[in-house]
PDB file of N, CA and C in Angstrom:
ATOM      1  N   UNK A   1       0.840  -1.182   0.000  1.00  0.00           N
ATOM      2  CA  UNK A   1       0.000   0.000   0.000  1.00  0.00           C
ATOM      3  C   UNK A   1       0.883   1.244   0.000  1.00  0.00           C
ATOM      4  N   UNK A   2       0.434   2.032  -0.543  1.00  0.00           N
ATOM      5  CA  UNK A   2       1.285   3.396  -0.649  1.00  0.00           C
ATOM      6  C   UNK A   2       0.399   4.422   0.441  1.00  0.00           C
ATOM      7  N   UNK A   3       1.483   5.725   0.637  1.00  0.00           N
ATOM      8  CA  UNK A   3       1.304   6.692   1.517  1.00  0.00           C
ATOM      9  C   UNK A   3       0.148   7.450   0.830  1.00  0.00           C
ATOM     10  N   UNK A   4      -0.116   7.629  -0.491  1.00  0.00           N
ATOM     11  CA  UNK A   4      -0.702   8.650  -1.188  1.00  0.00           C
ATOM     12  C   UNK A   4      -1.963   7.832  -1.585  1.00  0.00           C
ATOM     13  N   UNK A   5      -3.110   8.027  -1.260  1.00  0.00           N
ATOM     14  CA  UNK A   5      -4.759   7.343  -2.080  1.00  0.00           C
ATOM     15  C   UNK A   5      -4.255   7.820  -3.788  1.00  0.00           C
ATOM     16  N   UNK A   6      -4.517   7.161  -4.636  1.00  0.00           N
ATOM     17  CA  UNK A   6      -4.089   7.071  -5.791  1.00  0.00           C
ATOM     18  C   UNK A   6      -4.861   8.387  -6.759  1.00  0.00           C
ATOM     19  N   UNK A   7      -5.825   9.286  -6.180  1.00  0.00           N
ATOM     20  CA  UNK A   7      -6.188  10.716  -6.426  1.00  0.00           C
ATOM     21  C   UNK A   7      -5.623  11.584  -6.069  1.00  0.00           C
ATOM     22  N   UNK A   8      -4.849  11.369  -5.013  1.00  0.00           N
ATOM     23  CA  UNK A   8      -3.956  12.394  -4.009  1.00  0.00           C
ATOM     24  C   UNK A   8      -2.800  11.844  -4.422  1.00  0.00           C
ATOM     25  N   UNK A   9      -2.022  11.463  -5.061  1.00  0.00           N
ATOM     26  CA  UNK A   9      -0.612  11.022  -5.017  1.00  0.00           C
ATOM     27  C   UNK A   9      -0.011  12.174  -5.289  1.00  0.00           C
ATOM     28  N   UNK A  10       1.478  11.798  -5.025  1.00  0.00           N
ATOM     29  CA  UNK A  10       2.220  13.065  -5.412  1.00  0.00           C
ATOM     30  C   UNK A  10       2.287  13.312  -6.639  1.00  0.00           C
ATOM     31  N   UNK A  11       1.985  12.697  -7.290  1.00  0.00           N
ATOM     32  CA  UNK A  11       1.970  12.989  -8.888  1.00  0.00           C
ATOM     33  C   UNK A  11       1.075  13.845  -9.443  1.00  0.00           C
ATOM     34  N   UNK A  12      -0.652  13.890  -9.022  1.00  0.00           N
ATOM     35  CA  UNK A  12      -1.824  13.849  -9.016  1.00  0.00           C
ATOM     36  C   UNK A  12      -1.966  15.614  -8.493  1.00  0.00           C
ATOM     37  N   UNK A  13      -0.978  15.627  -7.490  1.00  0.00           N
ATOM     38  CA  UNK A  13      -0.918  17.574  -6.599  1.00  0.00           C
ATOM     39  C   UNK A  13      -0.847  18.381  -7.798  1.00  0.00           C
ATOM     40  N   UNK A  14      -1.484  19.594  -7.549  1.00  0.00           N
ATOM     41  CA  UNK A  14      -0.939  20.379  -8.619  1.00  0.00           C
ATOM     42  C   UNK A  14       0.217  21.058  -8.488  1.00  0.00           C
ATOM     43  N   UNK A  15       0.867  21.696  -9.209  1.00  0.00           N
ATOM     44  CA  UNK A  15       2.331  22.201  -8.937  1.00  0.00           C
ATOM     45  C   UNK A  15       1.811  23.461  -8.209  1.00  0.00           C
ATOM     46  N   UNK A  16       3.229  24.113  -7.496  1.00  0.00           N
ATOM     47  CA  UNK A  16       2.800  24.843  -6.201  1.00  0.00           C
ATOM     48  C   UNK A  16       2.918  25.860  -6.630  1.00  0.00           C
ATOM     49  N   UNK A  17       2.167  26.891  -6.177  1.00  0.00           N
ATOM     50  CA  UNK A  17       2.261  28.430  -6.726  1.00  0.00           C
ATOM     51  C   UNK A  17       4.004  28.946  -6.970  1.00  0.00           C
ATOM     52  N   UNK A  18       4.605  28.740  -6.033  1.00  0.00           N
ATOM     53  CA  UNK A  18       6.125  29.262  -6.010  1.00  0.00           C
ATOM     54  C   UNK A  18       6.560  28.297  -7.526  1.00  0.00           C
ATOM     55  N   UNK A  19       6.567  27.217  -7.515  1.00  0.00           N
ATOM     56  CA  UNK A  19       7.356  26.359  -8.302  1.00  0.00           C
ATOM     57  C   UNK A  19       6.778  27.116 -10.072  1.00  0.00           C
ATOM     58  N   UNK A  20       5.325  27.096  -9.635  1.00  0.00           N
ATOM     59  CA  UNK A  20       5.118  27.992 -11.571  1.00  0.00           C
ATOM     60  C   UNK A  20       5.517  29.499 -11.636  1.00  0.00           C
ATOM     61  N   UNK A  21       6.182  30.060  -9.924  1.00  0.00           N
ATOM     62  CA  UNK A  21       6.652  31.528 -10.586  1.00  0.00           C
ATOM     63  C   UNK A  21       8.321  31.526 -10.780  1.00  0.00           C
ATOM     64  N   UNK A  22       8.885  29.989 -10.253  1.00  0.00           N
ATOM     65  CA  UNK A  22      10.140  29.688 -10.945  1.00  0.00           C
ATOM     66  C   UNK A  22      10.276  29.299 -11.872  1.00  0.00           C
ATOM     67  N   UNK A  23       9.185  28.090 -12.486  1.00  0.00           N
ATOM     68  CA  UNK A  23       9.381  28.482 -14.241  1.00  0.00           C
ATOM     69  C   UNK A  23       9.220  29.494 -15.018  1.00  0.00           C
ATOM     70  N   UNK A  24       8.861  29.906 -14.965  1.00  0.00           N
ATOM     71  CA  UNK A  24       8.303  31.617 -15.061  1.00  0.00           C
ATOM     72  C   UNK A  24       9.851  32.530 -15.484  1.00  0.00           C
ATOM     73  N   UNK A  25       9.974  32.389 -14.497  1.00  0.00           N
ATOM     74  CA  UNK A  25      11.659  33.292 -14.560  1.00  0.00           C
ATOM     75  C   UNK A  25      12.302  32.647 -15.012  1.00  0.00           C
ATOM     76  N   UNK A  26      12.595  31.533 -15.277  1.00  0.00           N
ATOM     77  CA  UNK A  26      13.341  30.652 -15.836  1.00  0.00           C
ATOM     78  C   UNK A  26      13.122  30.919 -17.395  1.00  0.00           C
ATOM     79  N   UNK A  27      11.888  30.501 -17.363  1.00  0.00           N
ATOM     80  CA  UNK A  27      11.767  31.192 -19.105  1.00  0.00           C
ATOM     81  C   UNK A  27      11.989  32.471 -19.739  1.00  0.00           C
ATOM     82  N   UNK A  28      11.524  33.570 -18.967  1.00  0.00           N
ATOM     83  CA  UNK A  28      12.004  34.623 -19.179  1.00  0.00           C
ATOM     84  C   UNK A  28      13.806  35.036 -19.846  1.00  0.00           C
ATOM     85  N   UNK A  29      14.522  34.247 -19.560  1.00  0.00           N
ATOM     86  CA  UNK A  29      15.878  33.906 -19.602  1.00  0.00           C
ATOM     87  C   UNK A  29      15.835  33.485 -20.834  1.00  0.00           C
ATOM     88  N   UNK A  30      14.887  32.952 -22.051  1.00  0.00           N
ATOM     89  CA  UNK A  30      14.732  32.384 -23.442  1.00  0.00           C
ATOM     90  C   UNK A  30      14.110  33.044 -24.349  1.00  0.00           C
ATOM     91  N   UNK A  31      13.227  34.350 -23.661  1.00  0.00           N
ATOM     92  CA  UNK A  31      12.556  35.598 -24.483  1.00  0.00           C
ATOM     93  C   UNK A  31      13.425  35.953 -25.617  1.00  0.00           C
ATOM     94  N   UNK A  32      14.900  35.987 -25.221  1.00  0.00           N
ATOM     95  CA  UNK A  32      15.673  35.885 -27.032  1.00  0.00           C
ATOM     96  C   UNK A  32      15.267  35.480 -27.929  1.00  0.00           C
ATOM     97  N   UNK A  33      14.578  34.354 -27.465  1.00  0.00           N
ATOM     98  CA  UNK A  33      14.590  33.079 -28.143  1.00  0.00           C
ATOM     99  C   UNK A  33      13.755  33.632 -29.612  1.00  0.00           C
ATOM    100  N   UNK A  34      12.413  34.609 -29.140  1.00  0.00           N
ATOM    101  CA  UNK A  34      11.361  35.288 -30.004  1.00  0.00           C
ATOM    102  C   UNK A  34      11.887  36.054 -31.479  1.00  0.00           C
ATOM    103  N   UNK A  35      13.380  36.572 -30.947  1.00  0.00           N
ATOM    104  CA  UNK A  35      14.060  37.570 -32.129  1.00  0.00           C
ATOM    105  C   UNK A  35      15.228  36.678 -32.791  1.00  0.00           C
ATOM    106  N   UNK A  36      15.914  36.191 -32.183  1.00  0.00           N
ATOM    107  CA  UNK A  36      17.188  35.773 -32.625  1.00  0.00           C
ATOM    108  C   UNK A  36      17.302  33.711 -32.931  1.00  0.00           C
ATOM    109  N   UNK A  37      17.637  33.714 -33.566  1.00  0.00           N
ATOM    110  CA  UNK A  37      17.967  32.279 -33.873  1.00  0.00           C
ATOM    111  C   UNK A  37      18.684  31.307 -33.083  1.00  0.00           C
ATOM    112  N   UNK A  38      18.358  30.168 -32.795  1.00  0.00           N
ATOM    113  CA  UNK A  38      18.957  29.357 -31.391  1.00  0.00           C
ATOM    114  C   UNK A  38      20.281  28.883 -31.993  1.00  0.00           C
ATOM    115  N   UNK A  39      20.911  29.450 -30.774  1.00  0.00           N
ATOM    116  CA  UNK A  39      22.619  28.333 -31.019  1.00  0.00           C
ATOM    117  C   UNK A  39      22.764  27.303 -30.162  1.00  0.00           C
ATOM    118  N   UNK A  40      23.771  26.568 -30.289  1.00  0.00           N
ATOM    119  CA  UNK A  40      23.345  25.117 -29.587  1.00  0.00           C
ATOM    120  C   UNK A  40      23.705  25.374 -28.121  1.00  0.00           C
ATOM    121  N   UNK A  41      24.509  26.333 -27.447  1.00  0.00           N
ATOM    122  CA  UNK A  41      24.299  26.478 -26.344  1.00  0.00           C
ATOM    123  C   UNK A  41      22.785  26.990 -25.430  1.00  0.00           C
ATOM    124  N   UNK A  42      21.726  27.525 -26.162  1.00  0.00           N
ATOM    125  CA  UNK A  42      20.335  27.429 -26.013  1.00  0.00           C
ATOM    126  C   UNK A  42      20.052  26.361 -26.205  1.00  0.00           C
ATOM    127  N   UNK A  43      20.022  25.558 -27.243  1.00  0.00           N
ATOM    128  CA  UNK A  43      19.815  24.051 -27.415  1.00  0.00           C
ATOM    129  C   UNK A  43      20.205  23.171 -26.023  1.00  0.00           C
ATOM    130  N   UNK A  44      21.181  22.975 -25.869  1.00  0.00           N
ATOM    131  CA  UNK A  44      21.705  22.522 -24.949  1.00  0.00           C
ATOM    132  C   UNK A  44      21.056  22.961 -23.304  1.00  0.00           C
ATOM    133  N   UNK A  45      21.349  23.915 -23.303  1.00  0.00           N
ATOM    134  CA  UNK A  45      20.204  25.040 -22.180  1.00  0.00           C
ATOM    135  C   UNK A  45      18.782  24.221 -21.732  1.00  0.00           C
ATOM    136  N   UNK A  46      18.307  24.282 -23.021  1.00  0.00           N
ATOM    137  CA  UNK A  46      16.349  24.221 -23.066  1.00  0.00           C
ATOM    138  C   UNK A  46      16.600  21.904 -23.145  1.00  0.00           C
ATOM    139  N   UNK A  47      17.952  21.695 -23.074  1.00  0.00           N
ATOM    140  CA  UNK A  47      17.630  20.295 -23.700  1.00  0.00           C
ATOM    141  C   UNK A  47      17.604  19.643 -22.002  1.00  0.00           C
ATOM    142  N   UNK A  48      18.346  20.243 -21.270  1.00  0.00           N
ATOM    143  CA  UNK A  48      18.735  20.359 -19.861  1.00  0.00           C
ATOM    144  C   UNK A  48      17.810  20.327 -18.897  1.00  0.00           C
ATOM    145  N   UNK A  49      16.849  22.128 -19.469  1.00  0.00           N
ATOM    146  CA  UNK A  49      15.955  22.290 -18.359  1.00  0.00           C
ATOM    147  C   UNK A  49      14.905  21.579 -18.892  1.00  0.00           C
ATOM    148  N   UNK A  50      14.055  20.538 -19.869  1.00  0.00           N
ATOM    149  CA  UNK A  50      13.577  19.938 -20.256  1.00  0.00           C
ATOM    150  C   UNK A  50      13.617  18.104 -19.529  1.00  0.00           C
ATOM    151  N   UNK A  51      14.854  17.901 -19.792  1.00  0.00           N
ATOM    152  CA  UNK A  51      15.250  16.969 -18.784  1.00  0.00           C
ATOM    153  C   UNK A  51      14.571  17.850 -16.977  1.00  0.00           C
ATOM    154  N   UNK A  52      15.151  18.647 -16.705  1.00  0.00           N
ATOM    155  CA  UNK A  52      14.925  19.156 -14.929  1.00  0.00           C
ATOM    156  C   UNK A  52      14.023  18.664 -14.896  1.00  0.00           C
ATOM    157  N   UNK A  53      12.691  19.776 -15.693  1.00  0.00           N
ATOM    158  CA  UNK A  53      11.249  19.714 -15.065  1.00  0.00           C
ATOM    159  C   UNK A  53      11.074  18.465 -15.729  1.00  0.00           C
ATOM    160  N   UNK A  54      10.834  17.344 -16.536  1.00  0.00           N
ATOM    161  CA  UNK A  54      10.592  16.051 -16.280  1.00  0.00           C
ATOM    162  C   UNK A  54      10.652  15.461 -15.268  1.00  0.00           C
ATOM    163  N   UNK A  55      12.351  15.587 -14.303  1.00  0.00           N
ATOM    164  CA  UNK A  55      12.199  14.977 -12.818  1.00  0.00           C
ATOM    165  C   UNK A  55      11.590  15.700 -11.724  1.00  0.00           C
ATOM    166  N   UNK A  56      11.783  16.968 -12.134  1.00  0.00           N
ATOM    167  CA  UNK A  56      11.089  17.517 -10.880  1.00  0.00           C
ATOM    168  C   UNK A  56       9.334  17.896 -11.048  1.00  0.00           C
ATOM    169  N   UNK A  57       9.023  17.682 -12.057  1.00  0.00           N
ATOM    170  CA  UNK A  57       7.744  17.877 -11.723  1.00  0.00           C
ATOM    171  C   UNK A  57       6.602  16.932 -11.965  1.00  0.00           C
ATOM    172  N   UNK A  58       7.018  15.776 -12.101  1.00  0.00           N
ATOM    173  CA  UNK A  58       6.808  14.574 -12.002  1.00  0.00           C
ATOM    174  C   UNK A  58       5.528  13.917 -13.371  1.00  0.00           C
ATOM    175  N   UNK A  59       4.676  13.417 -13.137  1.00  0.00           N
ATOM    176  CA  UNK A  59       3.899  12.783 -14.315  1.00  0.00           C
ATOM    177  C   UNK A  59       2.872  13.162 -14.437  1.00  0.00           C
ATOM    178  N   UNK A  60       2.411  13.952 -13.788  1.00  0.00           N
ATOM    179  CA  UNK A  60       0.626  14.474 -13.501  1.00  0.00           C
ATOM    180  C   UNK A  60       0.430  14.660 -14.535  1.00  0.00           C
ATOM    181  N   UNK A  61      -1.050  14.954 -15.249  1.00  0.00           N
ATOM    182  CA  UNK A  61      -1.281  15.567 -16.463  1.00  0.00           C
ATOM    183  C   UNK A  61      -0.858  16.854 -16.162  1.00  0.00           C
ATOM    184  N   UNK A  62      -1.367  18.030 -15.540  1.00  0.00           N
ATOM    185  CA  UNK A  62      -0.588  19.142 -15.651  1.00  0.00           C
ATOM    186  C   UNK A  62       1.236  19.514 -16.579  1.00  0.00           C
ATOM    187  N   UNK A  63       2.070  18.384 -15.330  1.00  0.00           N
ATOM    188  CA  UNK A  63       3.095  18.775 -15.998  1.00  0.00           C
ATOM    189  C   UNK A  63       3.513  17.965 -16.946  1.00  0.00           C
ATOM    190  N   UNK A  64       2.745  17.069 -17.639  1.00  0.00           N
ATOM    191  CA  UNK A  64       3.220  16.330 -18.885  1.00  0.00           C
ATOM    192  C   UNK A  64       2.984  17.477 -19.679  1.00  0.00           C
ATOM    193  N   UNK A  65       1.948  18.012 -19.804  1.00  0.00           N
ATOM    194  CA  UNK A  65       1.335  19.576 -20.409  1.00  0.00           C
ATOM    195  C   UNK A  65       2.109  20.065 -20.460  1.00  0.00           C
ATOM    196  N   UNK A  66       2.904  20.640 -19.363  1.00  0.00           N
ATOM    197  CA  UNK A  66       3.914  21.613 -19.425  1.00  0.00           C
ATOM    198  C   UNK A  66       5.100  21.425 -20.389  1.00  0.00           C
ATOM    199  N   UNK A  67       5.664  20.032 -19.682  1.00  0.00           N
ATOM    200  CA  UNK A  67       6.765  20.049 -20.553  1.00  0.00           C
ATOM    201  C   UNK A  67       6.883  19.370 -21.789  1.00  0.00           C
ATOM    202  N   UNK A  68       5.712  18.911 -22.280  1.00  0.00           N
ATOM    203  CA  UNK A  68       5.296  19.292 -23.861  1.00  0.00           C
ATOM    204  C   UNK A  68       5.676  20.506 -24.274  1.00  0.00           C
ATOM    205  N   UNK A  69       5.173  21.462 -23.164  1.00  0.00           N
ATOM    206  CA  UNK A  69       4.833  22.708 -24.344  1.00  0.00           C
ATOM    207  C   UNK A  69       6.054  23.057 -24.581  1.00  0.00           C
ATOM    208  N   UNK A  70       7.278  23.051 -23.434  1.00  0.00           N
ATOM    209  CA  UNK A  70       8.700  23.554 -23.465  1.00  0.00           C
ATOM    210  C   UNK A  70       9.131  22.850 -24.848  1.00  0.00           C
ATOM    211  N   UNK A  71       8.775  21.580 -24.552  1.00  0.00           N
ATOM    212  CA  UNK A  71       9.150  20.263 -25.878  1.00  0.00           C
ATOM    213  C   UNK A  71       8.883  20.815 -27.549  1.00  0.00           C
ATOM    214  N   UNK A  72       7.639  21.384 -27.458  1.00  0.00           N
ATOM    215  CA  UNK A  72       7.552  22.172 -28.770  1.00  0.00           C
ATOM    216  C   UNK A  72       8.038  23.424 -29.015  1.00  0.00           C
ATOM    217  N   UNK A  73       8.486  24.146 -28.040  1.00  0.00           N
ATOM    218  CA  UNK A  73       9.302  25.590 -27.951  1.00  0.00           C
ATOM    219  C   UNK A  73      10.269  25.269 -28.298  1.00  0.00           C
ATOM    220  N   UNK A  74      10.996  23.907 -27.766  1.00  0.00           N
ATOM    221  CA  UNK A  74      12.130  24.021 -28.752  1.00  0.00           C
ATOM    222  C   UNK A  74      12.234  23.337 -29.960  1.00  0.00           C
ATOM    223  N   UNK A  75      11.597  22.462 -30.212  1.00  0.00           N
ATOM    224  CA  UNK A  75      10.942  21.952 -31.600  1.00  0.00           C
ATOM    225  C   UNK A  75      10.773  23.069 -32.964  1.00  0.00           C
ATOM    226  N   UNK A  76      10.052  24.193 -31.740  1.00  0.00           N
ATOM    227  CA  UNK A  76       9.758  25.400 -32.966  1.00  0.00           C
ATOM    228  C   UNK A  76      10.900  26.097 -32.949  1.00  0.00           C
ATOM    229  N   UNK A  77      12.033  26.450 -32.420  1.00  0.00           N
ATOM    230  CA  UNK A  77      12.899  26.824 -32.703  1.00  0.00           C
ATOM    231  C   UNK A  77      14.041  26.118 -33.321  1.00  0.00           C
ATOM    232  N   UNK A  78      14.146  25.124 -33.315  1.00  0.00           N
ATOM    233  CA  UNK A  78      15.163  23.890 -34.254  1.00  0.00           C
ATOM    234  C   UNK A  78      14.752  23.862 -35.945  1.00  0.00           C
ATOM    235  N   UNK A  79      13.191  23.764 -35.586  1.00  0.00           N
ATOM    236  CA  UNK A  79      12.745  23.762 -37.426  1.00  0.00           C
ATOM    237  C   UNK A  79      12.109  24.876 -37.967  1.00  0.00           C
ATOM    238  N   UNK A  80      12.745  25.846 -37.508  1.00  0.00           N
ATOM    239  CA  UNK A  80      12.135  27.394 -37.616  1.00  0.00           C
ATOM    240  C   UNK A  80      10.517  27.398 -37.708  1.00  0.00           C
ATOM    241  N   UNK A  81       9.569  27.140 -36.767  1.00  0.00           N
ATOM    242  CA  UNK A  81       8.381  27.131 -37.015  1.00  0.00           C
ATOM    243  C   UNK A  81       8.096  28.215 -36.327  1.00  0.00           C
ATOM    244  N   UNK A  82       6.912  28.558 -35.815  1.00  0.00           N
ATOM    245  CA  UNK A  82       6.270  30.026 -35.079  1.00  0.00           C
ATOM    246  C   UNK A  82       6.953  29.946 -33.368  1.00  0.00           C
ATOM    247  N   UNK A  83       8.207  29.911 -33.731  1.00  0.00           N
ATOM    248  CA  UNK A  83       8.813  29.896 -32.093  1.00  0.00           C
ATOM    249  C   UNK A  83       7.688  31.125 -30.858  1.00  0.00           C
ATOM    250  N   UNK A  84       7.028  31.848 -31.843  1.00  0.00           N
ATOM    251  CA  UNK A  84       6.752  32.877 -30.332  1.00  0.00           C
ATOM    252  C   UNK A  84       5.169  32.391 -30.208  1.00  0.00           C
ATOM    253  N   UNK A  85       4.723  32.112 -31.049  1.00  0.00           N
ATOM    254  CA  UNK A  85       3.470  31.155 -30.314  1.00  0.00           C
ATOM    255  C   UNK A  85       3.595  30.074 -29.155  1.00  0.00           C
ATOM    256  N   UNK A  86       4.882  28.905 -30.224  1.00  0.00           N
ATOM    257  CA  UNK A  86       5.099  28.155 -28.897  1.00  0.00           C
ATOM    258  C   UNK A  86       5.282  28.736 -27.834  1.00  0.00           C
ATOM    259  N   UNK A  87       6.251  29.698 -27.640  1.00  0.00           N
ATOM    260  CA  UNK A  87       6.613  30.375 -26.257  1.00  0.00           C
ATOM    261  C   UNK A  87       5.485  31.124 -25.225  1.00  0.00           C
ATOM    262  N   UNK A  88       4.472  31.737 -26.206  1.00  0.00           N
ATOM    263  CA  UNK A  88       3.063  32.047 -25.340  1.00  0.00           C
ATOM    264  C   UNK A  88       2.599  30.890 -25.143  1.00  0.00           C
ATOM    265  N   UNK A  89       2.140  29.485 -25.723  1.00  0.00           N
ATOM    266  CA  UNK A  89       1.678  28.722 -25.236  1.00  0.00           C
ATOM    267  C   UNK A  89       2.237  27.647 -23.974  1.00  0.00           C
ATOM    268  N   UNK A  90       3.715  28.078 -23.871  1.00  0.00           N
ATOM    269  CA  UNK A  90       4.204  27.536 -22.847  1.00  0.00           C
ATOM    270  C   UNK A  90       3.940  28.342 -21.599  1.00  0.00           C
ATOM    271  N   UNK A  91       3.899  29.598 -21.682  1.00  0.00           N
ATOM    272  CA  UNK A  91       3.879  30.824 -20.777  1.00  0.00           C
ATOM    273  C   UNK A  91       2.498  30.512 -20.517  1.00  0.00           C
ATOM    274  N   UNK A  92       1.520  30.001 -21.108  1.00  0.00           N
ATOM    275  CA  UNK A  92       0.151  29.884 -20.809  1.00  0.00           C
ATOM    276  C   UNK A  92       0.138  28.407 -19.985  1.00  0.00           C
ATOM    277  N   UNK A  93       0.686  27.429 -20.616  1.00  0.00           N
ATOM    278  CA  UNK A  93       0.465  26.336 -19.760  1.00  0.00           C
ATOM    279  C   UNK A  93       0.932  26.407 -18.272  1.00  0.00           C
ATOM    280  N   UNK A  94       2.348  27.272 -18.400  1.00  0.00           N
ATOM    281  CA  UNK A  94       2.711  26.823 -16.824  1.00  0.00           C
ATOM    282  C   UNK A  94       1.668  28.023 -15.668  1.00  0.00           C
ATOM    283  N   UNK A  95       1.253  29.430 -16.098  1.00  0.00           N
ATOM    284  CA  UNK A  95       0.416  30.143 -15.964  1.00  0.00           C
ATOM    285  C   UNK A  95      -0.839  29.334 -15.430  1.00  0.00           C
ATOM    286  N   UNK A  96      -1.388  28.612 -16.581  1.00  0.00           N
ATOM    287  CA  UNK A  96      -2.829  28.536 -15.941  1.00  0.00           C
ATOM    288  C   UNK A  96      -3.248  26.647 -15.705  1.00  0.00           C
ATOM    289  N   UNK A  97      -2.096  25.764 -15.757  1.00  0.00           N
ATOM    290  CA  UNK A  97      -1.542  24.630 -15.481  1.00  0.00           C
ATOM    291  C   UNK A  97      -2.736  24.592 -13.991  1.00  0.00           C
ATOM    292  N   UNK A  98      -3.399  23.260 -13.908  1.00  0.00           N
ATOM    293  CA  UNK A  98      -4.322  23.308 -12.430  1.00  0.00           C
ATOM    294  C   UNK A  98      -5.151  24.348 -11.970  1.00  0.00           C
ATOM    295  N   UNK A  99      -5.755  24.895 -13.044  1.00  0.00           N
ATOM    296  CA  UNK A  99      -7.021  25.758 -13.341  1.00  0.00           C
ATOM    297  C   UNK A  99      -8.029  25.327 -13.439  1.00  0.00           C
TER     298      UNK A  99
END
């Protein structure tokens, strides 16, 4: 038997107010990203914090959401697609993520 009823697990919590105003700033740090073309040290950067929030924010639907959306931010910036949509729609997921 586990500590967590399988609705309440830790997976299942929504992410905590503090933790979506550290992604938050974190992204802010990639707003380049909107004007200028990615070099692989951004690559590398976004391939990193992509890996992070996978472990740290575990499997819930929320943050599978999330780090999809990071997943296509940099997707749209690798195959030159509408990088600044992706980037509002990431800014929106972690924003309104457990709404």
């Amino acid at each position: 038997m586990t500590d967590f009823p399988d609705a309440q697990g830790p997976d299942a919590a929504p992410i905590p107010p503090q933790t979506r105003e550290a992604l938050l700033a974190t992204l802010a740090g990639y707003e380049h990203l909107l004007f200028e073309s990615m070099g692989q040290a951004d690559y590398d950067a976004l391939r990193a914090l992509y890996a992070d929030w996978v472990e740290r924010l575990g499997d819930s639907p929320e943050a599978i959401a999330i780090c999809d959306a990071l997943d296509d931010f940099i997707d749209a910036n690798v195959e030159e697609g509408d990088a600044e949509r992706a980037y509002f729609d990431l800014v929106s997921a972690v924003q309104q993520g457990g709404k």
